[in-house]
N, C-alpha and C. Protein backbone atom coordinates (compact mmCIF):
# COMPACT_ATOMS: atom_id res chain seq x y z
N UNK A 1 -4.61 35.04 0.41
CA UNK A 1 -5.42 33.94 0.92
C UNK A 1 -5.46 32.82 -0.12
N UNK A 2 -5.02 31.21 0.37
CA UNK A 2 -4.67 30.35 -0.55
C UNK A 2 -6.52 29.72 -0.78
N UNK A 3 -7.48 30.15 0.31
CA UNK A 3 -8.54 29.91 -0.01
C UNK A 3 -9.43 31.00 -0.94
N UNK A 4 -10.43 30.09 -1.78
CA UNK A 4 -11.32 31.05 -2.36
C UNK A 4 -12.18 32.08 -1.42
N UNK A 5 -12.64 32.70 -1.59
CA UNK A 5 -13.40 33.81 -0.83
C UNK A 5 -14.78 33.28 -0.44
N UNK A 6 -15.86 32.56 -0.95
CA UNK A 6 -16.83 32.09 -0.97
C UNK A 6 -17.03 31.02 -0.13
N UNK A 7 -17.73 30.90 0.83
CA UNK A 7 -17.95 29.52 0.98
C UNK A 7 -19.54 28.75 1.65
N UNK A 8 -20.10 27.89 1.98
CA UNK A 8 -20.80 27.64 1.81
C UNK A 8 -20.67 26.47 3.31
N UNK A 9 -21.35 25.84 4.29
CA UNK A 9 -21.40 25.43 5.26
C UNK A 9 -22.55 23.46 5.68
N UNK A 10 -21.54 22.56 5.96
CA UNK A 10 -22.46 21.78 5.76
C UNK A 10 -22.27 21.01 7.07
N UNK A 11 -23.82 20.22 7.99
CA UNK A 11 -23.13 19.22 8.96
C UNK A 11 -22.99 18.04 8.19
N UNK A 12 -22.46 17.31 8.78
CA UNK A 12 -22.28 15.67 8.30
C UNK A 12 -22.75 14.81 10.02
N UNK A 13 -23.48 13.32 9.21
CA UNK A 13 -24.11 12.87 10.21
C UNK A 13 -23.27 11.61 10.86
N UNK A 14 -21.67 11.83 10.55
CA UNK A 14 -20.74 11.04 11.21
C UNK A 14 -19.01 11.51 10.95
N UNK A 15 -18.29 10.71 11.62
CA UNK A 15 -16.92 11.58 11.63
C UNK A 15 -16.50 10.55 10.43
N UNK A 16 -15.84 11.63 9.66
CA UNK A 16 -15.03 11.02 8.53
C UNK A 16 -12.96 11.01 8.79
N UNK A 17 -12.55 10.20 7.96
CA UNK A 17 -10.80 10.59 8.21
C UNK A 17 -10.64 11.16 6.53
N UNK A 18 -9.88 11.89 6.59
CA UNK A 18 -9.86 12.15 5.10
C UNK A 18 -8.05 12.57 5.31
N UNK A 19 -7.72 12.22 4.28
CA UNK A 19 -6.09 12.09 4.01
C UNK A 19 -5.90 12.92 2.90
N UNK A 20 -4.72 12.71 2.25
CA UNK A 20 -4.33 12.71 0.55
C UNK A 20 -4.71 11.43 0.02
N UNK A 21 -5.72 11.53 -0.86
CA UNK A 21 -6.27 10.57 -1.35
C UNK A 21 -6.25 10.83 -3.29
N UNK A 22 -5.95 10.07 -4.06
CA UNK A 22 -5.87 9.92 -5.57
C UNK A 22 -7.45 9.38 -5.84
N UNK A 23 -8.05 9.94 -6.05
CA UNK A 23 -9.66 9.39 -6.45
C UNK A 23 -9.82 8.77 -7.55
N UNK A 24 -9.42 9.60 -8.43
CA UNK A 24 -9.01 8.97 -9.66
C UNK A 24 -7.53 9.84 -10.84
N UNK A 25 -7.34 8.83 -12.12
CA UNK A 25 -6.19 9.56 -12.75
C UNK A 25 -6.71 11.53 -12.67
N UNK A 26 -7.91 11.52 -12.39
CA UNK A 26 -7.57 13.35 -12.66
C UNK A 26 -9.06 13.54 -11.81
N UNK A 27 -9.01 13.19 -10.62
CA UNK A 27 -8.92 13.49 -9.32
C UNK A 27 -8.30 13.23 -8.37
N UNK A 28 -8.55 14.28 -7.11
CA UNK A 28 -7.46 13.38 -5.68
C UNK A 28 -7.76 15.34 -5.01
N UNK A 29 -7.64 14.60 -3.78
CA UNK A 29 -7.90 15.43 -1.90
C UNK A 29 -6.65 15.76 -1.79
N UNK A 30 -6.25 16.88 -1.80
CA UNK A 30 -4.94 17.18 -1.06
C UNK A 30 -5.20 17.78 0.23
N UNK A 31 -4.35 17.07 1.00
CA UNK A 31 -4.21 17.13 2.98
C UNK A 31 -3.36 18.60 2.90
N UNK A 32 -4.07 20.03 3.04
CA UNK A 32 -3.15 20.95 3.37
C UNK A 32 -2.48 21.61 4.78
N UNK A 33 -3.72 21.09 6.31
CA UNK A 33 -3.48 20.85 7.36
C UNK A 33 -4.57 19.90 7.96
N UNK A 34 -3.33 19.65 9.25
CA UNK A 34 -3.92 18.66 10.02
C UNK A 34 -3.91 19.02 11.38
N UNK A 35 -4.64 19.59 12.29
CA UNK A 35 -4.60 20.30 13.07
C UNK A 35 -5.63 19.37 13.97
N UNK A 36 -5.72 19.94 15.19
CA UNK A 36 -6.14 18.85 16.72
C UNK A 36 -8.26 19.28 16.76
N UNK A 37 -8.22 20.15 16.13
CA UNK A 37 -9.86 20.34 16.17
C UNK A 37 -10.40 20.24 14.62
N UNK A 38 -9.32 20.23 13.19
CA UNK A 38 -9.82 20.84 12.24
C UNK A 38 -8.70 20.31 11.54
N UNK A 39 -9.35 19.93 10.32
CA UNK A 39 -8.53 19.62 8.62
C UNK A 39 -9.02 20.60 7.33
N UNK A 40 -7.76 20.66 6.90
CA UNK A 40 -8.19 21.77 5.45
C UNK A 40 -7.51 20.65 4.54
N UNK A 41 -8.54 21.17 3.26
CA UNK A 41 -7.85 19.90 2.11
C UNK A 41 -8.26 20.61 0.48
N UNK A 42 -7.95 19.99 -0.40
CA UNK A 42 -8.34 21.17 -1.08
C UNK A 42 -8.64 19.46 -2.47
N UNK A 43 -9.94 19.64 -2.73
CA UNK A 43 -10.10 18.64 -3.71
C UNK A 43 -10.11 19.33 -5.11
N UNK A 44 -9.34 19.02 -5.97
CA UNK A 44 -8.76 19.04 -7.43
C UNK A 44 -8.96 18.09 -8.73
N UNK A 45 -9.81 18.27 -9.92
CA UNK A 45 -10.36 17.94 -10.89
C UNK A 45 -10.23 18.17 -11.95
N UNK A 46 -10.49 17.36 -13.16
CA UNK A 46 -9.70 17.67 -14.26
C UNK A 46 -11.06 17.63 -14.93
N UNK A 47 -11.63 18.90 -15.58
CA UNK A 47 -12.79 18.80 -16.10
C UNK A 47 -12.41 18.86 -18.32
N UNK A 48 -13.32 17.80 -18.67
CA UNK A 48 -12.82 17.95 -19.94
C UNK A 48 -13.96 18.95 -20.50
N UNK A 49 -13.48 19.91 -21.70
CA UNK A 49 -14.90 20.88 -22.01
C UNK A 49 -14.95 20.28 -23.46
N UNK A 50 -16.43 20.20 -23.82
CA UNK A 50 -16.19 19.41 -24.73
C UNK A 50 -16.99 20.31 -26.20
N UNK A 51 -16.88 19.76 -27.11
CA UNK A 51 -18.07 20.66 -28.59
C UNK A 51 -18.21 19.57 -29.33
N UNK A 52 -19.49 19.76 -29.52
CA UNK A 52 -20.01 18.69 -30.27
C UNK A 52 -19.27 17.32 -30.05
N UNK A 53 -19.35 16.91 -29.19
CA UNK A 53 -18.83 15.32 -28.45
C UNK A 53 -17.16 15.46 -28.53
N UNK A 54 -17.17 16.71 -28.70
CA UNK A 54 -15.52 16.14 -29.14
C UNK A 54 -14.58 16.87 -27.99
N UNK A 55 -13.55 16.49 -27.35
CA UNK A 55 -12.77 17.33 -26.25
C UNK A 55 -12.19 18.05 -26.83
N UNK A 56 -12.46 19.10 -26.35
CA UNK A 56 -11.64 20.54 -27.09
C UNK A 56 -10.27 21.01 -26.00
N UNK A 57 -10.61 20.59 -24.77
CA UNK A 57 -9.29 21.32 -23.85
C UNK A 57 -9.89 20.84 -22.32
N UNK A 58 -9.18 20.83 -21.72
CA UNK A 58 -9.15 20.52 -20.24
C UNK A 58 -9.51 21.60 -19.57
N UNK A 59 -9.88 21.55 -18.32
CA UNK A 59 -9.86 22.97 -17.45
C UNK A 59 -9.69 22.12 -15.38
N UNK A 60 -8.90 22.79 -14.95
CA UNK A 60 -8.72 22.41 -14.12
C UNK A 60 -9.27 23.12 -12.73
N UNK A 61 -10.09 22.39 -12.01
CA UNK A 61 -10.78 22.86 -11.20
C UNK A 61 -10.68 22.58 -9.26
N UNK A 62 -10.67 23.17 -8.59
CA UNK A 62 -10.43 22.76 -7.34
C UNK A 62 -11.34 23.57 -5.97
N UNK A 63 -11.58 22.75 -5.10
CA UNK A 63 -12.71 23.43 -4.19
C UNK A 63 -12.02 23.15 -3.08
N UNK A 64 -11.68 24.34 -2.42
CA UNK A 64 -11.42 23.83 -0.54
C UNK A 64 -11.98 23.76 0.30
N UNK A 65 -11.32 23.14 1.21
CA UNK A 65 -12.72 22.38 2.74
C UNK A 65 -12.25 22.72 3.51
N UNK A 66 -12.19 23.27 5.06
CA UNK A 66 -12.34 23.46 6.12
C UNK A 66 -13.37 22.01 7.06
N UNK A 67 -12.66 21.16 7.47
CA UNK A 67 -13.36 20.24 8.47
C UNK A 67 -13.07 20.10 9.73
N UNK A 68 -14.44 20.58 10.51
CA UNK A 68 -14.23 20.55 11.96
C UNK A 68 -14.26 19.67 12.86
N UNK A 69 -14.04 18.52 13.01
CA UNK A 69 -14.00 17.10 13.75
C UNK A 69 -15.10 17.15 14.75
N UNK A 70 -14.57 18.10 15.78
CA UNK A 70 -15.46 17.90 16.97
C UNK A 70 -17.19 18.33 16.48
N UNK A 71 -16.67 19.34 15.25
CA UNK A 71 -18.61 19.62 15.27
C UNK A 71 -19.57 18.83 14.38
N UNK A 72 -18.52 18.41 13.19
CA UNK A 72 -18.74 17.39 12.52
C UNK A 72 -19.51 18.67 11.40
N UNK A 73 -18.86 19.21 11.48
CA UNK A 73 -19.38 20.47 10.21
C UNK A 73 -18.12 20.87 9.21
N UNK A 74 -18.75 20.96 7.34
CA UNK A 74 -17.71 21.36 6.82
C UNK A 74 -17.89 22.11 5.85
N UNK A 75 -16.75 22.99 5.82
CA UNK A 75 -17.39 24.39 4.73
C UNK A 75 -16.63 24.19 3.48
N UNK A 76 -17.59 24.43 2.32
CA UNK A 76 -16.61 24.30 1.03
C UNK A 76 -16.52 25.52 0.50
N UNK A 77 -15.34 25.97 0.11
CA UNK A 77 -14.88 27.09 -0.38
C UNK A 77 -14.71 27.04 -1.88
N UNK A 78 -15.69 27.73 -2.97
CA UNK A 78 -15.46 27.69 -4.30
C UNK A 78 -15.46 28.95 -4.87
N UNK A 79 -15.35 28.96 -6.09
CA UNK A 79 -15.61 29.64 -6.82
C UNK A 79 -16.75 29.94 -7.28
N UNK A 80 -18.01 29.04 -7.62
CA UNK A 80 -18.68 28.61 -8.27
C UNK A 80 -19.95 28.04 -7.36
N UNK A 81 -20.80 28.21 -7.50
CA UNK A 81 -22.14 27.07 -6.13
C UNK A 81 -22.12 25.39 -7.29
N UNK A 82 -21.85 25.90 -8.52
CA UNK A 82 -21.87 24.23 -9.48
C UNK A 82 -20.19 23.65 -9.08
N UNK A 83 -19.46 23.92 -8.59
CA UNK A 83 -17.87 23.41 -8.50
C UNK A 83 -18.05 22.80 -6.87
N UNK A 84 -18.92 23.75 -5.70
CA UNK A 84 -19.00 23.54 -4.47
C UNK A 84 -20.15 22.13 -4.53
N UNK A 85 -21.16 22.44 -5.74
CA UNK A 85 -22.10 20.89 -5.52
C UNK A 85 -21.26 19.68 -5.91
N UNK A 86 -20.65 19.70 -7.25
CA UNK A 86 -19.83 18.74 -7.23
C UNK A 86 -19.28 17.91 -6.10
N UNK A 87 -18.34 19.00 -5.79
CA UNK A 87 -17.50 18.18 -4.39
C UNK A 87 -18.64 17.64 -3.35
N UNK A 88 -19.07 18.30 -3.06
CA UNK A 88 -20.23 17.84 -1.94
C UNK A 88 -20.67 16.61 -2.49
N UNK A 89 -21.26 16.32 -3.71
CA UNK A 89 -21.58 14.96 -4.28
C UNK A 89 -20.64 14.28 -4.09
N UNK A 90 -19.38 14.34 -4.58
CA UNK A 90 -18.12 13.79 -4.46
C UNK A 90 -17.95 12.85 -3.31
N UNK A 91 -17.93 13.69 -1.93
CA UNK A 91 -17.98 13.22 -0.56
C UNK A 91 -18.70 12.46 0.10
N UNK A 92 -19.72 13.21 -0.63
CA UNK A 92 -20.79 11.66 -0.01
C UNK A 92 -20.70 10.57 -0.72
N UNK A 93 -20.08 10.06 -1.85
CA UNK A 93 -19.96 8.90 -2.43
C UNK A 93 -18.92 8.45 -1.45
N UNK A 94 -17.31 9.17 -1.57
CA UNK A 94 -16.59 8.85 -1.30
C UNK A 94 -16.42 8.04 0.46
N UNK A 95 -17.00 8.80 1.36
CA UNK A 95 -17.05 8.42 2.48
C UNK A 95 -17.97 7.95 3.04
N UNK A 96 -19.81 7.85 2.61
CA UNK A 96 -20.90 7.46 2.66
C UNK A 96 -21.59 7.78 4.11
N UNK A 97 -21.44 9.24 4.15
CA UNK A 97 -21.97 10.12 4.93
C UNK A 97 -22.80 11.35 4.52
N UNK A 98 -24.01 11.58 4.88
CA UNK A 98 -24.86 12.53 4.29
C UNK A 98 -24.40 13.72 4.89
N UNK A 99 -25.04 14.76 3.92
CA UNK A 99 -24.41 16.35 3.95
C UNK A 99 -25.80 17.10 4.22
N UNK A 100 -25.94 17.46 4.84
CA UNK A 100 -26.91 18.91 4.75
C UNK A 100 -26.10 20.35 5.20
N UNK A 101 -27.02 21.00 3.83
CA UNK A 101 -26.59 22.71 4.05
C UNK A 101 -26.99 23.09 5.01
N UNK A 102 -26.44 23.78 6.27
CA UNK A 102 -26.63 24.40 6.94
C UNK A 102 -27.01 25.81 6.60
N UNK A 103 -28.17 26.26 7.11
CA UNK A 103 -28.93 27.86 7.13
C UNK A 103 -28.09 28.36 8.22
N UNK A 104 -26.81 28.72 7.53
CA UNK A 104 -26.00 29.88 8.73
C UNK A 104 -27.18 31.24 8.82
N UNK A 105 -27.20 31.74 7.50
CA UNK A 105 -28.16 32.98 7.79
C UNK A 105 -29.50 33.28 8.91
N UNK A 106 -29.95 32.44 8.96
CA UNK A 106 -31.18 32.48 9.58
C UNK A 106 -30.35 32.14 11.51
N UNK A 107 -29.29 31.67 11.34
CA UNK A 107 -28.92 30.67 12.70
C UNK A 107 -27.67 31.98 13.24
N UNK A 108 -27.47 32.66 12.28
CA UNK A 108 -26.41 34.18 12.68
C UNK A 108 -27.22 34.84 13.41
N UNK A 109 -28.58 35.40 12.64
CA UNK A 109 -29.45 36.91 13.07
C UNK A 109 -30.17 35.94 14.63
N UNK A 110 -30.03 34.87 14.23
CA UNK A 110 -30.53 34.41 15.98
C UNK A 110 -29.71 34.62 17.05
N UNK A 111 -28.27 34.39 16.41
CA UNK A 111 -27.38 35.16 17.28
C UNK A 111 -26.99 36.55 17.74
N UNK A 112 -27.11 37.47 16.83
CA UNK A 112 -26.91 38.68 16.71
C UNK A 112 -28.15 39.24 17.33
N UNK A 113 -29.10 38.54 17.23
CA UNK A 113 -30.70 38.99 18.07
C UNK A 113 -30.73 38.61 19.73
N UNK A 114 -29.45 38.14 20.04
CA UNK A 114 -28.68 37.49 21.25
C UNK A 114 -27.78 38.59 22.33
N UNK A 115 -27.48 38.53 23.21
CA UNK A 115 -26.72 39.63 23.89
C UNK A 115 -25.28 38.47 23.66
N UNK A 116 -25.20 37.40 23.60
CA UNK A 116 -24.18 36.46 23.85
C UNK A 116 -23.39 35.79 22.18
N UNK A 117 -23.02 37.07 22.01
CA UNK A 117 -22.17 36.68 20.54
C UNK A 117 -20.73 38.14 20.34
N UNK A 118 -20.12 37.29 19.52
CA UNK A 118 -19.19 38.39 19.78
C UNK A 118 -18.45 38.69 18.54
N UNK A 119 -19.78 39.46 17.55
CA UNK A 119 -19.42 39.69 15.91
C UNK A 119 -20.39 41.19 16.30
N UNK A 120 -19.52 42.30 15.51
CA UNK A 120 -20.24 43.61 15.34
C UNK A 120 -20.98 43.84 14.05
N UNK A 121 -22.51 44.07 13.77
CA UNK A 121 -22.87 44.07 12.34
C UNK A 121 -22.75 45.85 11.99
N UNK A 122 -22.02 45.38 10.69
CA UNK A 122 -21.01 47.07 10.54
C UNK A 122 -21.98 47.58 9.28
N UNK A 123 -22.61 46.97 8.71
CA UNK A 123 -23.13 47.01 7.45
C UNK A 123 -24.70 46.07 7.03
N UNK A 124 -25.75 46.71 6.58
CA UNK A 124 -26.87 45.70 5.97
C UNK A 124 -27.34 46.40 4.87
N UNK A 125 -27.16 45.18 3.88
CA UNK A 125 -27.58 45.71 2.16
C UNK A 125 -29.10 45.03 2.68
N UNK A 126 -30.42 46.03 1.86
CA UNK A 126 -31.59 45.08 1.13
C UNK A 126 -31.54 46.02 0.00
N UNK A 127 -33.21 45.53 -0.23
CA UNK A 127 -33.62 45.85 -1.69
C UNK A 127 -35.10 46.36 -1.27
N UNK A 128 -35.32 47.41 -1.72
CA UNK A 128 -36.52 48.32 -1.50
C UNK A 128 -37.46 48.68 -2.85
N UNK A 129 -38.43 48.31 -2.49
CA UNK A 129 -39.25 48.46 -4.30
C UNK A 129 -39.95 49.40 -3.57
N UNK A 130 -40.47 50.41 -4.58
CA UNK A 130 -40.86 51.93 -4.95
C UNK A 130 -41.24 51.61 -6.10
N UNK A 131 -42.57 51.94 -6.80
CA UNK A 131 -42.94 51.99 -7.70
C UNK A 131 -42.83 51.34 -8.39
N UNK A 132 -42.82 49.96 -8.22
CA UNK A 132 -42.55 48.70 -8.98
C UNK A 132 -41.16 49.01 -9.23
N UNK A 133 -40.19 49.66 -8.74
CA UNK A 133 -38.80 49.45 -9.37
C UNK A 133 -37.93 49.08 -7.81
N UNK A 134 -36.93 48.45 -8.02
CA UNK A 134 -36.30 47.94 -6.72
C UNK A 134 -34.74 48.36 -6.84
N UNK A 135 -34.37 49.30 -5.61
CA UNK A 135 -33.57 49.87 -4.96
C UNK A 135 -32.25 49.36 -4.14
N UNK A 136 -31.25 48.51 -4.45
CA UNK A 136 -30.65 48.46 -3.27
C UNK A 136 -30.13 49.46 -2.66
N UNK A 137 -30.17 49.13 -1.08
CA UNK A 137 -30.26 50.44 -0.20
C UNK A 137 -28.77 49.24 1.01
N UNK A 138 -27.78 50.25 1.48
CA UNK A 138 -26.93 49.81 2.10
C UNK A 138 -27.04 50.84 2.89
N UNK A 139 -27.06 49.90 4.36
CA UNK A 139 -26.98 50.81 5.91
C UNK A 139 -25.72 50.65 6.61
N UNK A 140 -25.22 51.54 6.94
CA UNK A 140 -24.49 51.71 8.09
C UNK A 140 -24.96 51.33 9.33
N UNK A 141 -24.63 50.24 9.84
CA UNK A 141 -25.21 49.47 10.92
C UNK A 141 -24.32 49.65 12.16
N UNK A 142 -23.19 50.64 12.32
CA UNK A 142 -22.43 50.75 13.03
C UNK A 142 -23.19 51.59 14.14
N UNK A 143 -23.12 50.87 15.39
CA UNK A 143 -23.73 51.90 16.19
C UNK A 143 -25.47 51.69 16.46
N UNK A 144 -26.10 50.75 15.40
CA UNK A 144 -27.27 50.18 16.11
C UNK A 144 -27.54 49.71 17.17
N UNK A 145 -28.68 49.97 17.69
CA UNK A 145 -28.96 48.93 18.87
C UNK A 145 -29.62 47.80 18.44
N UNK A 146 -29.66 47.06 19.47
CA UNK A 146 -30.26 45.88 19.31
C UNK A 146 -31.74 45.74 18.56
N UNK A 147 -32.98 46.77 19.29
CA UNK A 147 -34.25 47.11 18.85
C UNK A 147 -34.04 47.78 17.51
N UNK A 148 -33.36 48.93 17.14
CA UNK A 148 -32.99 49.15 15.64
C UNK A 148 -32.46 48.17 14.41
N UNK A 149 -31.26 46.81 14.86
CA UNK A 149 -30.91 46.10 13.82
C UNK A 149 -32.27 45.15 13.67
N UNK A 150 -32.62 44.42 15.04
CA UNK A 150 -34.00 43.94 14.79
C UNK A 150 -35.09 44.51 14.01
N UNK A 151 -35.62 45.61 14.04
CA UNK A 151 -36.42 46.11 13.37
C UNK A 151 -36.44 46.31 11.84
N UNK A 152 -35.41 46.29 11.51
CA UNK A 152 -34.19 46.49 9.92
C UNK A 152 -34.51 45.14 9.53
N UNK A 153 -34.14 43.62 10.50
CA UNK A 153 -34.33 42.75 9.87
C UNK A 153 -35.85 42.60 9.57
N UNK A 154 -36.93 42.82 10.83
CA UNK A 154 -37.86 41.99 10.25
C UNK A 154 -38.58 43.17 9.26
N UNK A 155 -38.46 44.24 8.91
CA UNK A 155 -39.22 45.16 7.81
C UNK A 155 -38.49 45.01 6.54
N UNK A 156 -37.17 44.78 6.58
CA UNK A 156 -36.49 45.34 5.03
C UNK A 156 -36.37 43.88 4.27
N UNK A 157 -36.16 42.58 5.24
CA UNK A 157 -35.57 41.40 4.43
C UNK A 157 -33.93 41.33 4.34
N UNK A 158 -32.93 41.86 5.43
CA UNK A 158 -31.77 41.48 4.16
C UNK A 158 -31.51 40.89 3.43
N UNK A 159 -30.56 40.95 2.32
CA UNK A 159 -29.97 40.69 1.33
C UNK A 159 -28.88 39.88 2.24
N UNK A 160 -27.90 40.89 2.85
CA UNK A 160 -26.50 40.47 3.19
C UNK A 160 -26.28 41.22 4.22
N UNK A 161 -25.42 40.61 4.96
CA UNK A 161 -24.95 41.91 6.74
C UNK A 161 -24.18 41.43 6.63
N UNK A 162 -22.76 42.66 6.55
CA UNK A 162 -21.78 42.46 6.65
C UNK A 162 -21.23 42.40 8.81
N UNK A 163 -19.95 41.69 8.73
CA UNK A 163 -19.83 41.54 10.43
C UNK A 163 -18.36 41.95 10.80
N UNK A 164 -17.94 42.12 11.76
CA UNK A 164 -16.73 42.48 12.46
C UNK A 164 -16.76 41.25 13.33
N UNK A 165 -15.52 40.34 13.74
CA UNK A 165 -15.16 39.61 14.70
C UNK A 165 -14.46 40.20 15.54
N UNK A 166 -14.81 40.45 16.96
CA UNK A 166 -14.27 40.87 17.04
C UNK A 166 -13.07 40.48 18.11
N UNK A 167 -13.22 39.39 18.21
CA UNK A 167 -12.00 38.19 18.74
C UNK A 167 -10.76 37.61 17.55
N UNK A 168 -11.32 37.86 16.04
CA UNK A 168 -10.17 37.48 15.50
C UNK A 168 -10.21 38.66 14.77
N UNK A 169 -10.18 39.94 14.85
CA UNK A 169 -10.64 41.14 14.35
C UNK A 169 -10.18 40.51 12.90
N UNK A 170 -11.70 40.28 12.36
CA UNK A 170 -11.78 39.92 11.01
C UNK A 170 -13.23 40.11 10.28
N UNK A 171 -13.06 40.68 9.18
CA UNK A 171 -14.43 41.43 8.29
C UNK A 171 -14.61 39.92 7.42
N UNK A 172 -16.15 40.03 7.39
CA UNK A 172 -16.81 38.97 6.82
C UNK A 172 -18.36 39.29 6.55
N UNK A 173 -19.03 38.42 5.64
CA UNK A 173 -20.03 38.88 5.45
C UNK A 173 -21.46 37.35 4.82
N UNK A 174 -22.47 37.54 5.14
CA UNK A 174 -23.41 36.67 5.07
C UNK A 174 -24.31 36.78 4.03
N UNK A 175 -24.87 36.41 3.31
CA UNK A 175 -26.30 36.43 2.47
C UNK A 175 -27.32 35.97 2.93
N UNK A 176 -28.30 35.84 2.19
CA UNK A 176 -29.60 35.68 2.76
C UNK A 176 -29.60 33.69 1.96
N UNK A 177 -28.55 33.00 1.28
CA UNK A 177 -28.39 32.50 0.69
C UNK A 177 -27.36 31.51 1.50
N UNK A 178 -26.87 31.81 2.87
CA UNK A 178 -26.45 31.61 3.66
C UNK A 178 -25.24 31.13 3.21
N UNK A 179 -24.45 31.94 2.19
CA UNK A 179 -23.14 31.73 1.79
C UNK A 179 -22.31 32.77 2.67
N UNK A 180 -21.04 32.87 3.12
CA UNK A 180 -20.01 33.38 4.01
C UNK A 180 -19.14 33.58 2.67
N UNK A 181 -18.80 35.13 3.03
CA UNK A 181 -17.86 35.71 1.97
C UNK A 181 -16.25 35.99 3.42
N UNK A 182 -15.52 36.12 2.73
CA UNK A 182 -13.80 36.73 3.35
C UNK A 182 -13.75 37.46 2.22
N UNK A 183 -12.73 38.48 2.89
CA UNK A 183 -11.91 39.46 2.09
C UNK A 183 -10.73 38.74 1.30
N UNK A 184 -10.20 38.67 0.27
CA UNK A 184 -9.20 38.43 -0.19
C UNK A 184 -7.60 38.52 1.27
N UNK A 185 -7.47 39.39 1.55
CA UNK A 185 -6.86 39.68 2.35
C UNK A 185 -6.27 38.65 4.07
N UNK A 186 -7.46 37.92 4.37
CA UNK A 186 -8.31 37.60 5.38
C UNK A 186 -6.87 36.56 5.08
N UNK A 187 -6.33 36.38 6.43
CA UNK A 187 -5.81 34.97 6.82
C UNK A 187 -6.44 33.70 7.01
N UNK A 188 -5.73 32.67 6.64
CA UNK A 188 -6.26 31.23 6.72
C UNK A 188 -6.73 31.26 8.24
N UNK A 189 -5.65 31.75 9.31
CA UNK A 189 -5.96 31.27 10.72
C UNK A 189 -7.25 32.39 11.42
N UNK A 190 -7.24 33.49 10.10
CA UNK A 190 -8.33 34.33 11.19
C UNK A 190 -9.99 33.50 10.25
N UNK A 191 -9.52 33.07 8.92
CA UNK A 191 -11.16 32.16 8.65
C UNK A 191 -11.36 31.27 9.73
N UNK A 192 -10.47 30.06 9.97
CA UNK A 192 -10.56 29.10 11.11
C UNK A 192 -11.30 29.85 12.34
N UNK A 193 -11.21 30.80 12.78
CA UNK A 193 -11.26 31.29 13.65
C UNK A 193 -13.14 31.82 13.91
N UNK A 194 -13.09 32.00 12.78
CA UNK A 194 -14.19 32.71 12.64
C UNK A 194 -15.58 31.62 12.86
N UNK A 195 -14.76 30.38 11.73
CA UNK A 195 -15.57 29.16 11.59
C UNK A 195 -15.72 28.68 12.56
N UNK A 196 -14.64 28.51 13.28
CA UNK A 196 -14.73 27.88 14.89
C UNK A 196 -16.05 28.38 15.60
N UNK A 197 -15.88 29.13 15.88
CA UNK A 197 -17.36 29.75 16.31
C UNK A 197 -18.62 29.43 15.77
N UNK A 198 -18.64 29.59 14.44
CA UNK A 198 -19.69 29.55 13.78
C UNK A 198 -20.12 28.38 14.01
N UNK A 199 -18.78 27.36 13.64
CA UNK A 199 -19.98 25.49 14.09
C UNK A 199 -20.44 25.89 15.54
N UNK A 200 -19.57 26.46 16.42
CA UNK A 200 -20.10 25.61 17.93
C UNK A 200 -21.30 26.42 18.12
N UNK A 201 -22.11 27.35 16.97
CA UNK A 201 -23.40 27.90 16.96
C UNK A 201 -24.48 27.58 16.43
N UNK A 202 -24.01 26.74 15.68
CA UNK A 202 -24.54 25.48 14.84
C UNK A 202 -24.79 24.14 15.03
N UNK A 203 -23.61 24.05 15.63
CA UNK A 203 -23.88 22.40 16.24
C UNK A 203 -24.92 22.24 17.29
């Protein structure tokens, strides 16, 4: 997977065009597709690290995007939540359109609390305190019902629920932090896939 594993979900409050663009000598947007619902691009930075005022070495840094046209939603894929704010700052200078984080987490379990979604929850981590000491506890969620995963959410708090797609049979997983993890493994076209959905649940 040429994308990072992590990513993070935002609407925007107008349609942007975004190309291959040179931002500056050590920035610039690279256009990696251009597709009829959706653009991937991958923005690239030249960060100097510095000691005591002085540049000691370069480090080169890059965050990818997933942008959905029609929903006007876009996910940044980092390494880092300080590499994913960057860019997000970045964008809104660059195109002068505001960003808000979208609460996938809270806007999933509304779905999954839904008969009309079509992700299996295979897995839910929390954290259980006992005696002033705290436990993470991971369930096998395979095979819940509806009144059982509900009940899990509103007593335990998750942490994270992991999911099955099961239209792009693809494993993925949520936080309570409403960041979206992939497997290393995970194809570019089965993330799209996944995302696809996710805006038109969002939008």
């Amino acid at each position: 997977m040429i994308l990072e594993r992590d990513c993070i979900g935002y609407s925007i409050d107008s349609a942007i065009k975004v190309d291959s663009i040179t931002v500056s000598n050590f920035e610039k947007i690279e256009m990696l597709s251009d597709c009829t619902n959706y653009q991937i691009h991958r923005y690239n930075w030249v960060d100097p690290i510095k000691y005591k005022e002085k540049l000691i070495s370069k480090s080169t840094k890059s965050v990818s995007m997933i942008y959905f046209k029609n929903q006007l939603t876009i996910f940044l894929f980092g390494n880092s939540e300080s590499n994913i704010s960057y860019v997000e700052s970045r964008l809104k200078r660059l195109f002068s359109v505001k960003f808000e984080k979208v609460d996938l987490y809270p806007k999933i379990i509304n779905k999954l609390s839904s008969n009309n979604h079509k992700f299996k929850v295979i897995n839910i981590q929390f954290v259980r305190v006992k005696d002033n000491l705290e436990k993470w506890v991971s369930i096998d969620a395979i095979g819940l019902s509806k009144n059982e995963f509900l009940k899990i959410i509103n007593e335990e708090n998750p942490q994270t629920i992991s999911l099955y797609d099961e239209l792009n049979k693809t494993y993925f997983s949520v936080d309570i932090n409403s960041s979206l993890s992939f497997n290393d493994t995970t194809t570019i076209s089965d993330i799209v896939g996944v995302l696809e959905y996710v805006s038109s649940c969002i939008s």
